[in-house]
N, C-alpha and C. Protein backbone atom coordinates (compact mmCIF):
# COMPACT_ATOMS: atom_id res chain seq x y z
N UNK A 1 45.45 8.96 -4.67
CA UNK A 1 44.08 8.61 -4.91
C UNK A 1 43.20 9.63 -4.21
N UNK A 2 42.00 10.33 -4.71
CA UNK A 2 41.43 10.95 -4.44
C UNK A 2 40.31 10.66 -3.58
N UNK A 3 40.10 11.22 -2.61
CA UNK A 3 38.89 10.72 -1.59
C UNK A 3 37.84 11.03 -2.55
N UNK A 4 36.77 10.00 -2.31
CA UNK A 4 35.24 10.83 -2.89
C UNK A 4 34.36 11.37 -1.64
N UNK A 5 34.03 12.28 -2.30
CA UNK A 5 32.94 12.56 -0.79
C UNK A 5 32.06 12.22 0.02
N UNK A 6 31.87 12.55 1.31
CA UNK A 6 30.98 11.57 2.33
C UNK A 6 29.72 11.34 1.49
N UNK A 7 29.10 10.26 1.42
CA UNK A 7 27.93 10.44 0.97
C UNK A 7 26.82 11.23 2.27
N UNK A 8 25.86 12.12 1.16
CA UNK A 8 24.75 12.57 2.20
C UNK A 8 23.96 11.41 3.20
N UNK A 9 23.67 12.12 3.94
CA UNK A 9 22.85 11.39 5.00
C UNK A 9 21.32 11.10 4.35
N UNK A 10 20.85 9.47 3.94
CA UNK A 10 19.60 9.82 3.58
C UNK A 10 18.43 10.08 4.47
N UNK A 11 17.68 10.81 4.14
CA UNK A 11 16.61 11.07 4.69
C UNK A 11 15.30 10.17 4.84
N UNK A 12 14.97 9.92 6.03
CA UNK A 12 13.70 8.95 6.27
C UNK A 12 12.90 8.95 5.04
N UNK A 13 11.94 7.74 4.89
CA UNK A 13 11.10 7.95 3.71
C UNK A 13 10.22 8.69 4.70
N UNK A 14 9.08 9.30 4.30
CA UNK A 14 7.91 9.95 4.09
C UNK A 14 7.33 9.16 5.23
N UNK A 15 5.95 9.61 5.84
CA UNK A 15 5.42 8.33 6.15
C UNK A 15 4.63 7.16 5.40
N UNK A 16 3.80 8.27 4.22
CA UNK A 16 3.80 7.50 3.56
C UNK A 16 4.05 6.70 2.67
N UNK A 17 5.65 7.04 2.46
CA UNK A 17 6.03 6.67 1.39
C UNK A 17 6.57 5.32 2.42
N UNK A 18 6.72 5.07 3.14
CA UNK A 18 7.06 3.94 4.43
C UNK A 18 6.07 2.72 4.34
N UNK A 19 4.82 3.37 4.18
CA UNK A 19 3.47 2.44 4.53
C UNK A 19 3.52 1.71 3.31
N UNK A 20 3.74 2.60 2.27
CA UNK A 20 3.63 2.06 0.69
C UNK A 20 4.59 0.96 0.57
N UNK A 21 5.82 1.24 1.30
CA UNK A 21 6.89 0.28 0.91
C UNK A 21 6.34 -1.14 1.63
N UNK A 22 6.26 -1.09 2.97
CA UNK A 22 5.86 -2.09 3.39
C UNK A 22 4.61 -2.52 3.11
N UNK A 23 3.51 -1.80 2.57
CA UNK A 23 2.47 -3.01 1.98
C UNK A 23 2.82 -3.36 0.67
N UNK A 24 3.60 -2.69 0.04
CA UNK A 24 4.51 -3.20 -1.63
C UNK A 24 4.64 -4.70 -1.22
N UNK A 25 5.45 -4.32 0.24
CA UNK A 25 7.00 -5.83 0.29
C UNK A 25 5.92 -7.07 0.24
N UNK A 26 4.66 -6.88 1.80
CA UNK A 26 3.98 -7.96 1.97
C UNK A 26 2.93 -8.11 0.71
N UNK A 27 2.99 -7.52 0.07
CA UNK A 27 1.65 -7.70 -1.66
C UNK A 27 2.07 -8.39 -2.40
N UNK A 28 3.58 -8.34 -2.52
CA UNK A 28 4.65 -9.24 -3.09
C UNK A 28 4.68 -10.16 -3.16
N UNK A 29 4.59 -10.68 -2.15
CA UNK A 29 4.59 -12.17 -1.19
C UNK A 29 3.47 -12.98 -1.57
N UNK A 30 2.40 -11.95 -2.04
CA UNK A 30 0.88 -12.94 -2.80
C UNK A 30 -0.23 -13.09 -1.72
N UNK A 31 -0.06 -12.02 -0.63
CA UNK A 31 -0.84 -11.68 0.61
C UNK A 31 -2.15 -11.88 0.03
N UNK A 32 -3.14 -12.44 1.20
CA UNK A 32 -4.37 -12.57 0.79
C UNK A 32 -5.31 -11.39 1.21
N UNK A 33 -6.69 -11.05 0.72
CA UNK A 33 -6.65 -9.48 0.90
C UNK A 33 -6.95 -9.82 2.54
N UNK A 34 -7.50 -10.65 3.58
CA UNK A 34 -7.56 -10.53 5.14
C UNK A 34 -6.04 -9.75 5.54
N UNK A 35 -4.65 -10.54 5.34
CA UNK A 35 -3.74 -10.12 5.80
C UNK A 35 -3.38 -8.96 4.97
N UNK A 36 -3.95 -7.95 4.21
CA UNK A 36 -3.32 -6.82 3.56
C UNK A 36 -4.21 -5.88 4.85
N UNK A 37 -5.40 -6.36 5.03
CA UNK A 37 -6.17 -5.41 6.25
C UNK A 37 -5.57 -5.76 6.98
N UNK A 38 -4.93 -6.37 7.70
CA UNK A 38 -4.49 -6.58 8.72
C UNK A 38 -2.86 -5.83 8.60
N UNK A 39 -2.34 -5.73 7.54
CA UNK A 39 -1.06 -5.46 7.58
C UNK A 39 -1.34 -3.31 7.48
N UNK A 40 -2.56 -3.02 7.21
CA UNK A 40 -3.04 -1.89 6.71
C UNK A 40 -3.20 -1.02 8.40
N UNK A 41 -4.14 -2.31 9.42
CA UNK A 41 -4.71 -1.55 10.49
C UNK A 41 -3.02 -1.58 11.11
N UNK A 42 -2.02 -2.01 10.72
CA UNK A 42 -0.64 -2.14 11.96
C UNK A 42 -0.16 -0.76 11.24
N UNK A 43 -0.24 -0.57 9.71
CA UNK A 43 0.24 0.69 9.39
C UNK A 43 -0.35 1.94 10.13
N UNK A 44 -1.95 1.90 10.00
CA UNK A 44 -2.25 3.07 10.74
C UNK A 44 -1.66 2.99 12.28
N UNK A 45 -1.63 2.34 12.87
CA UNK A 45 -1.17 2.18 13.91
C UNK A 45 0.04 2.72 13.99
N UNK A 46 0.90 2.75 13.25
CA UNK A 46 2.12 3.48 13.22
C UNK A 46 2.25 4.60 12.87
N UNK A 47 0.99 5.08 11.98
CA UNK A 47 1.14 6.52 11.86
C UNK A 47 0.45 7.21 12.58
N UNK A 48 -0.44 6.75 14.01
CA UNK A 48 -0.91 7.63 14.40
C UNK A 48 0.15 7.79 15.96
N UNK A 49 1.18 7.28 15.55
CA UNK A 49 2.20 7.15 16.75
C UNK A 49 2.53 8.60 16.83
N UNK A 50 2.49 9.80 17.66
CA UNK A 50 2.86 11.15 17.47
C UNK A 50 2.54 11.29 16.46
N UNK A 51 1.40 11.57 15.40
CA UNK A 51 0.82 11.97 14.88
C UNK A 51 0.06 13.49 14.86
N UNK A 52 -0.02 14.68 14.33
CA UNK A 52 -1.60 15.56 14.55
C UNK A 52 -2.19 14.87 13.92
N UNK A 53 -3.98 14.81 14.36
CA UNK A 53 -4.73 14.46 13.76
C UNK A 53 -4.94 15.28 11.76
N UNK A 54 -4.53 16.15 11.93
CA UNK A 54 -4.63 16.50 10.49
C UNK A 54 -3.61 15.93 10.20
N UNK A 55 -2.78 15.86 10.24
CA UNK A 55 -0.95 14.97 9.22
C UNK A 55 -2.24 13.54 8.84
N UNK A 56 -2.36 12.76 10.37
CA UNK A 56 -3.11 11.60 10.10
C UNK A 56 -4.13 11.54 8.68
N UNK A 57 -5.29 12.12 8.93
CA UNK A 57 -6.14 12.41 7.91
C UNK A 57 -5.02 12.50 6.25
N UNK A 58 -4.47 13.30 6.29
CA UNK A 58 -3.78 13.79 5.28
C UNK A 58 -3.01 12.72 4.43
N UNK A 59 -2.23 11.84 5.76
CA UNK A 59 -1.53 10.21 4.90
C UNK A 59 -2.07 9.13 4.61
N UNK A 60 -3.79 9.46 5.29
CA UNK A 60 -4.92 8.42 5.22
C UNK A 60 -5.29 9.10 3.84
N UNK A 61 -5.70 9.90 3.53
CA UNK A 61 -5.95 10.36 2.44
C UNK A 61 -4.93 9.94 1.35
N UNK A 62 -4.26 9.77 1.42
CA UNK A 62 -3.25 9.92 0.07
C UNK A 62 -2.78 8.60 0.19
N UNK A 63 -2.88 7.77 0.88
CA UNK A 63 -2.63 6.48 0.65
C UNK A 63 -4.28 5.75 0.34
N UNK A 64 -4.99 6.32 0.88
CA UNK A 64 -6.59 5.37 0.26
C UNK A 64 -6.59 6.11 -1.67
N UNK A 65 -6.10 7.14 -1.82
CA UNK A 65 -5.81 7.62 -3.12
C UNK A 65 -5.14 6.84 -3.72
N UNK A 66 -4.19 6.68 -3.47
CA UNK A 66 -3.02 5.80 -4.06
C UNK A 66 -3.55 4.58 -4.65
N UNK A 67 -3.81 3.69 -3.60
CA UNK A 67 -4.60 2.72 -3.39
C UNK A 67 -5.53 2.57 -4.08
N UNK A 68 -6.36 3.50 -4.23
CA UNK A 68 -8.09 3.77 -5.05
C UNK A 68 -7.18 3.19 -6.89
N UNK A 69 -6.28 3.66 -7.20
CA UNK A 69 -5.57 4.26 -8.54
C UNK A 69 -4.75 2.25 -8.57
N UNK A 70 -4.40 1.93 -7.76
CA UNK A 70 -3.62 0.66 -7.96
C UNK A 70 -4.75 -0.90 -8.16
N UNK A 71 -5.49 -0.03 -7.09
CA UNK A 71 -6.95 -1.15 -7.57
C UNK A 71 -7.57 -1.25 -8.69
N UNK A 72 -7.58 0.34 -8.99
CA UNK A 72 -8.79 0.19 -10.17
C UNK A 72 -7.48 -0.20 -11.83
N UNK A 73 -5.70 -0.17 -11.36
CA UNK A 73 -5.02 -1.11 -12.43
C UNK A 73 -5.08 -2.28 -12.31
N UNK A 74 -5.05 -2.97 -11.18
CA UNK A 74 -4.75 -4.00 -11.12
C UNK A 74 -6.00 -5.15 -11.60
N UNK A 75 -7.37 -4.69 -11.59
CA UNK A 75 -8.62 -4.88 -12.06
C UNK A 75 -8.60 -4.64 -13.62
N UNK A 76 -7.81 -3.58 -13.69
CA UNK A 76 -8.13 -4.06 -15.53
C UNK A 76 -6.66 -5.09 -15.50
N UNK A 77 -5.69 -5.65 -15.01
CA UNK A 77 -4.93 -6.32 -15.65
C UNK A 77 -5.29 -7.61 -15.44
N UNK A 78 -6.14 -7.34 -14.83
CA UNK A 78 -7.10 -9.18 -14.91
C UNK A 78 -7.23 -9.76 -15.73
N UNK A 79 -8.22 -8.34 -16.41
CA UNK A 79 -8.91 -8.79 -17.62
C UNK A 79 -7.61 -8.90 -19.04
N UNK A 80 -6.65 -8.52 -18.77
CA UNK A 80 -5.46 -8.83 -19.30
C UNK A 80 -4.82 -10.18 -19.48
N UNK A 81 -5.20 -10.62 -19.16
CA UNK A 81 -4.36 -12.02 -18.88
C UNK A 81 -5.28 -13.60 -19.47
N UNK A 82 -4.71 -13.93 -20.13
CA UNK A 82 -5.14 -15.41 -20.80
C UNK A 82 -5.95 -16.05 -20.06
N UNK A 83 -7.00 -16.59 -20.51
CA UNK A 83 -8.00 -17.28 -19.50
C UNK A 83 -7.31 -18.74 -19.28
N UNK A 84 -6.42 -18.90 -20.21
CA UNK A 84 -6.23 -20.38 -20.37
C UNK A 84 -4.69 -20.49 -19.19
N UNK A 85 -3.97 -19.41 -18.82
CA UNK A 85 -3.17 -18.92 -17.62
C UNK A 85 -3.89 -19.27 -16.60
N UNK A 86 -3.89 -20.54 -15.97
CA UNK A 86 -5.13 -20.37 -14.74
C UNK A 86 -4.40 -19.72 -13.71
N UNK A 87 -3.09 -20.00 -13.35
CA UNK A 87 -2.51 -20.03 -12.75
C UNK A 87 -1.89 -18.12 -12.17
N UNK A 88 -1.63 -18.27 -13.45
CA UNK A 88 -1.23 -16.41 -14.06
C UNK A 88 -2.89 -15.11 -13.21
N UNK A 89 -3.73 -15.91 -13.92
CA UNK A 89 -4.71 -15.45 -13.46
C UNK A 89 -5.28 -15.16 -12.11
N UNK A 90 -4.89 -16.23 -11.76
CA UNK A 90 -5.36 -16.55 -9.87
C UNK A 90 -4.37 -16.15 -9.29
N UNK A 91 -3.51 -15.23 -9.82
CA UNK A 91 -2.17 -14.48 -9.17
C UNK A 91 -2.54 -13.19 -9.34
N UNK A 92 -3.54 -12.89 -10.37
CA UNK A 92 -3.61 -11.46 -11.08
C UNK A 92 -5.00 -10.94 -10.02
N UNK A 93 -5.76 -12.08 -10.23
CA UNK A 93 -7.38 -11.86 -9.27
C UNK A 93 -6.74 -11.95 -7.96
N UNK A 94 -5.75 -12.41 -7.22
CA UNK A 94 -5.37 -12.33 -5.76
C UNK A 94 -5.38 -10.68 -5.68
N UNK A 95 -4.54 -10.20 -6.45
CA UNK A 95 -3.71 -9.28 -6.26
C UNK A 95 -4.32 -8.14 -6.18
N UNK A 96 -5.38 -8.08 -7.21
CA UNK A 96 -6.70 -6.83 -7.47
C UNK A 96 -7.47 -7.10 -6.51
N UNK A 97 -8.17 -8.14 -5.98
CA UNK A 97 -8.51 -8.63 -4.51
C UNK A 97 -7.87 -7.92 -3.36
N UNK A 98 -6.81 -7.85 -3.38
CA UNK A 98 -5.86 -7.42 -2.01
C UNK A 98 -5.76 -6.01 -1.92
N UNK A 99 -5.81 -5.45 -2.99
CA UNK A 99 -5.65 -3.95 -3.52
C UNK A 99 -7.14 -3.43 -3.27
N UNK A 100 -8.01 -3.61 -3.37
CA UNK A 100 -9.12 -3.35 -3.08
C UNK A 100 -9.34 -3.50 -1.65
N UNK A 101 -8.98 -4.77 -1.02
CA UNK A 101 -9.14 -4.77 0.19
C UNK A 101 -8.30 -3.51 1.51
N UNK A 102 -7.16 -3.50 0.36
CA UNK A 102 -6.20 -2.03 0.62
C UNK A 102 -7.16 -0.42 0.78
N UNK A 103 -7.26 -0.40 -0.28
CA UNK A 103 -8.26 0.65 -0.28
C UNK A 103 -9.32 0.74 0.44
N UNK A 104 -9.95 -0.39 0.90
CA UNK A 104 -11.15 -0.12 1.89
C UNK A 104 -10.63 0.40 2.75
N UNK A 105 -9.38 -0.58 3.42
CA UNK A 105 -9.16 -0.65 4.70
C UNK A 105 -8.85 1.19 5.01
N UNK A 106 -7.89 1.54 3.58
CA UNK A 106 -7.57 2.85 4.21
C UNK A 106 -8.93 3.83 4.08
N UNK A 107 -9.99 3.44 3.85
CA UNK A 107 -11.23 4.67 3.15
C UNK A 107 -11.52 4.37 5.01
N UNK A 108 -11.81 3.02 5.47
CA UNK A 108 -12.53 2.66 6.54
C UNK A 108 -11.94 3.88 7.80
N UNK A 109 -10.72 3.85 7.64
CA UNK A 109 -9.64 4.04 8.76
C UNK A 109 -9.65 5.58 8.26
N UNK A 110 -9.82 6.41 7.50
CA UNK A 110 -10.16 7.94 7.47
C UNK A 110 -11.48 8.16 7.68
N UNK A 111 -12.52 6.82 7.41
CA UNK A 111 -13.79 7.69 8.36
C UNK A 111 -13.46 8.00 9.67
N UNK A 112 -13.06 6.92 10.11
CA UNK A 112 -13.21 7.00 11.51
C UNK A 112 -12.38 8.07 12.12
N UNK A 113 -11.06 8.50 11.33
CA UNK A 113 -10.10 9.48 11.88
C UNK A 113 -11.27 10.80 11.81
N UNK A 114 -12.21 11.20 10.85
CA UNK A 114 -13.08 12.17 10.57
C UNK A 114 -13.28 12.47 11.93
């Protein structure tokens, strides 16, 4: 029987590709937008752990981007959804709610890195 080879060592995500995952996991969950800011200011908090201030700026940037682009889908899939879905709906308006509140939090948190 033939050995297969070691698998590679994977490589850390990104940082931001880290932040993304974990506000994915808790958005999931049907987070309300208070605890997405709150789950947003613990992210920056972690990325400004050994941080340069430019990297910082740079993952604040591209995650309030990100963010900017998931809000402004998740707002039209509102309007997607059956009015007569109340239920469907008030899952869809949480969610564009939370995403927005996402995006502030990260626009808020690159002024201040400015």
């Amino acid at each position: 029987m033939a050995r297969s080879p070691a698998a590679a060592p994977r490589r850390a995500p990104s940082p931001t590709r880290a932040a993304f995952n974990r506000l994915s996991t808790v958005l999931q969950r049907g987070a309300t937008p208070d605890r997405m800011v709150r789950e947003v200011d613990a992210v920056v908090d972690d990325l400004r752990e050994g941080a340069e201030a430019e990297d910082l700026r740079n993952w604040l940037e591209e995650l309030r981007d990100g963010f900017t682009e998931a809000a402004e889908a998740a707002a039209e899939a509102v309007d997607e959804v059956d009015s007569s879905e109340k239920a469907a709906r008030r899952h869809a308006e949480n969610a564009a709610q939370a995403m927005a509140a996402i995006r502030d939090a990260f626009a808020r948190h690159l002024e201040a890195a400015a």
